[in-house]
Protein backbone atom coordinates (compact mmCIF):
# COMPACT_ATOMS: atom_id res chain seq x y z
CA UNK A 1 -17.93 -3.76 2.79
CA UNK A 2 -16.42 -4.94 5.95
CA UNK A 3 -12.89 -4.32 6.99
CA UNK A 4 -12.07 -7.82 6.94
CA UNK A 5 -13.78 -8.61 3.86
CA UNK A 6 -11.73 -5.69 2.35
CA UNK A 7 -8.74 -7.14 3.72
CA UNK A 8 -9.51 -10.33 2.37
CA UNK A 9 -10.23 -8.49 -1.18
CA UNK A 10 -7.22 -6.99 -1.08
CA UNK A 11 -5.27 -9.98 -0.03
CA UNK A 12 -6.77 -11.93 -3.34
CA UNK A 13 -5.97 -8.69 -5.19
CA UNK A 14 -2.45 -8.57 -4.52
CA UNK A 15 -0.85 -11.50 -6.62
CA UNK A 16 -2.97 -10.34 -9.85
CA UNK A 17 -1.65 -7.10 -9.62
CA UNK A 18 1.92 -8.14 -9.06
CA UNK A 19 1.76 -10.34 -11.98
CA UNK A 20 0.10 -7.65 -14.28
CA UNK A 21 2.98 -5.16 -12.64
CA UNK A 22 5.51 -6.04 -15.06
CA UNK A 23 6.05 -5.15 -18.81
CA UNK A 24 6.95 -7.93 -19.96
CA UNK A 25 4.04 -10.36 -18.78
CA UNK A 26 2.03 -7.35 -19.67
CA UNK A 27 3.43 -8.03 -23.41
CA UNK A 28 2.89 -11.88 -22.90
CA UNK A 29 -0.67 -11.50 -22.21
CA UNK A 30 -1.21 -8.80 -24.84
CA UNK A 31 -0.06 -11.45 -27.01
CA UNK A 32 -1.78 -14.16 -25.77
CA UNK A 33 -4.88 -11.87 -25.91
CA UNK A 34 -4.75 -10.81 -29.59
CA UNK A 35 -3.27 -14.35 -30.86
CA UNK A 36 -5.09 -17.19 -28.95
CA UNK A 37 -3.12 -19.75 -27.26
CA UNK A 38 0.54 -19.80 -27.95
CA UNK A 39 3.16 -22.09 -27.62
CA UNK A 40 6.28 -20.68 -25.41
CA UNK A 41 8.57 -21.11 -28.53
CA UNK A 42 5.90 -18.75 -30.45
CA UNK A 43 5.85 -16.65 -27.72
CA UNK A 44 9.76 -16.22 -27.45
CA UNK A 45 9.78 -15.53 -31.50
CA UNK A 46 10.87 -12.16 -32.28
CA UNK A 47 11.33 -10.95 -28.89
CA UNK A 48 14.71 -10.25 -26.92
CA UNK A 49 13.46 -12.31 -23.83
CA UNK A 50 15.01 -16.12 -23.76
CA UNK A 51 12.51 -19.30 -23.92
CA UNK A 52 13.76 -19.89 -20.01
CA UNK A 53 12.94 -16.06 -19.20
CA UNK A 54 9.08 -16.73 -21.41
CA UNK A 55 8.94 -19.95 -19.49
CA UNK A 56 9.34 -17.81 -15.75
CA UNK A 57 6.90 -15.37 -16.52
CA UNK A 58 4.33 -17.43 -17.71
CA UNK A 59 4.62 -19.44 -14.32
CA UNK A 60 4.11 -15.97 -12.69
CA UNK A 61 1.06 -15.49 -14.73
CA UNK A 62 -0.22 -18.55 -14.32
CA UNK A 63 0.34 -18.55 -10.24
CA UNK A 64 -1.84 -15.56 -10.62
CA UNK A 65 -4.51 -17.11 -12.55
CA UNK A 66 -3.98 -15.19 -15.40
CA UNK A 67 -2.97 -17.74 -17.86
CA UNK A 68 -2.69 -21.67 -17.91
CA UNK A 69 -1.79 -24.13 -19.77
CA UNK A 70 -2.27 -27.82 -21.51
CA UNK A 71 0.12 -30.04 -23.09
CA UNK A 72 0.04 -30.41 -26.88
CA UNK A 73 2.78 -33.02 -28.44
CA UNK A 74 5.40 -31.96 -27.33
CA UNK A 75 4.78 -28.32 -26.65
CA UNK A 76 3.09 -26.74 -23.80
CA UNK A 77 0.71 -24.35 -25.05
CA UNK A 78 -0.80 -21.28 -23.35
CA UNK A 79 -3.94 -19.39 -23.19
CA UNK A 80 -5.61 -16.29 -21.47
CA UNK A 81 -7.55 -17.25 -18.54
CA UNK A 82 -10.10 -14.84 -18.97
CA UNK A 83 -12.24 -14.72 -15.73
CA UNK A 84 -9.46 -14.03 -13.71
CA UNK A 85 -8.95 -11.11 -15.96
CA UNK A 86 -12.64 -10.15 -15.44
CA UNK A 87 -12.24 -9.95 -11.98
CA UNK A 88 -9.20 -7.30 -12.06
CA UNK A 89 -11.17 -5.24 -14.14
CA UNK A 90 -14.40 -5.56 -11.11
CA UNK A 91 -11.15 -5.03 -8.61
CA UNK A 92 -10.51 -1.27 -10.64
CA UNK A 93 -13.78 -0.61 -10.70
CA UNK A 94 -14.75 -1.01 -7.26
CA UNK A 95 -11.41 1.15 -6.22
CA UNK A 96 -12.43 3.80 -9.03
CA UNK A 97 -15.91 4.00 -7.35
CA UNK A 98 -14.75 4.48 -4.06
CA UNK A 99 -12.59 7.40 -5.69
CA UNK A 100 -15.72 8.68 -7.04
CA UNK A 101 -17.01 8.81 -3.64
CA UNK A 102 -14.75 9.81 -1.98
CA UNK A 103 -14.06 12.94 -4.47
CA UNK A 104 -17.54 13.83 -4.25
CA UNK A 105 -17.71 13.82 -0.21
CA UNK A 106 -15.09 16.33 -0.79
CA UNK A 107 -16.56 18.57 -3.03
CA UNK A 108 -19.75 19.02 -0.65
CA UNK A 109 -17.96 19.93 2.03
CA UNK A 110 -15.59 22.34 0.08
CA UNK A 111 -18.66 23.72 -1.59
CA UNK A 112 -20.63 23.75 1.91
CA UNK A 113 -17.74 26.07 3.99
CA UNK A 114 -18.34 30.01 3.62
């Protein structure tokens, strides 16, 4: 991979991971993963967050193409988006492979030195 197409990997990288860095949106898309698409008043039942706090996240999420949303009625309902999802996942496993490498470039040349 080049430099600047690593750059520009990382650059598209860097908004998912932001939005998957918090616990909370983690928990909203755990939920939205396990339930199907959920309204925000669903989503804010049972939990200590506020509707207006649900709302923000979800915006966060959906900026990051994680989640989006359709009007039903009057409720806005959201789902998963799941091929942005799909892509973090090929994002971790690219960085875990160049671990791999790089861990195994090490060994030989501990294992080569007297």
């Amino acid at each position: 991979m080049s430099r600047s197409s690593a750059r520009h990997t990382l650059a598209e990288a860097a908004p998912l991971f932001a939005a998957l860095g918090d616990e909370t949106r983690l928990g909203l898309l755990s939920r939205l993963s396990s339930e199907g698409p959920l309204s925000i008043t669903r989503l804010s039942d049972g939990s200590d967050i506020t509707r207006q706090a649900v709302t923000k996240h979800l915006h966060a999420l959906a900026h990051a193409g994680l989640v989006r949303d359709s009007q039903s009625g009057r409720e806005r309902i959201w789902e998963l988006e799941p091929r942005r999802l799909e892509k973090a996942r090929r994002y971790l496993a690219q960085i875990s492979e160049q671990w791999d490498e790089a861990l195994g470039r090490l060994r030989e040349m501990v294992e080569r030195e007297p």
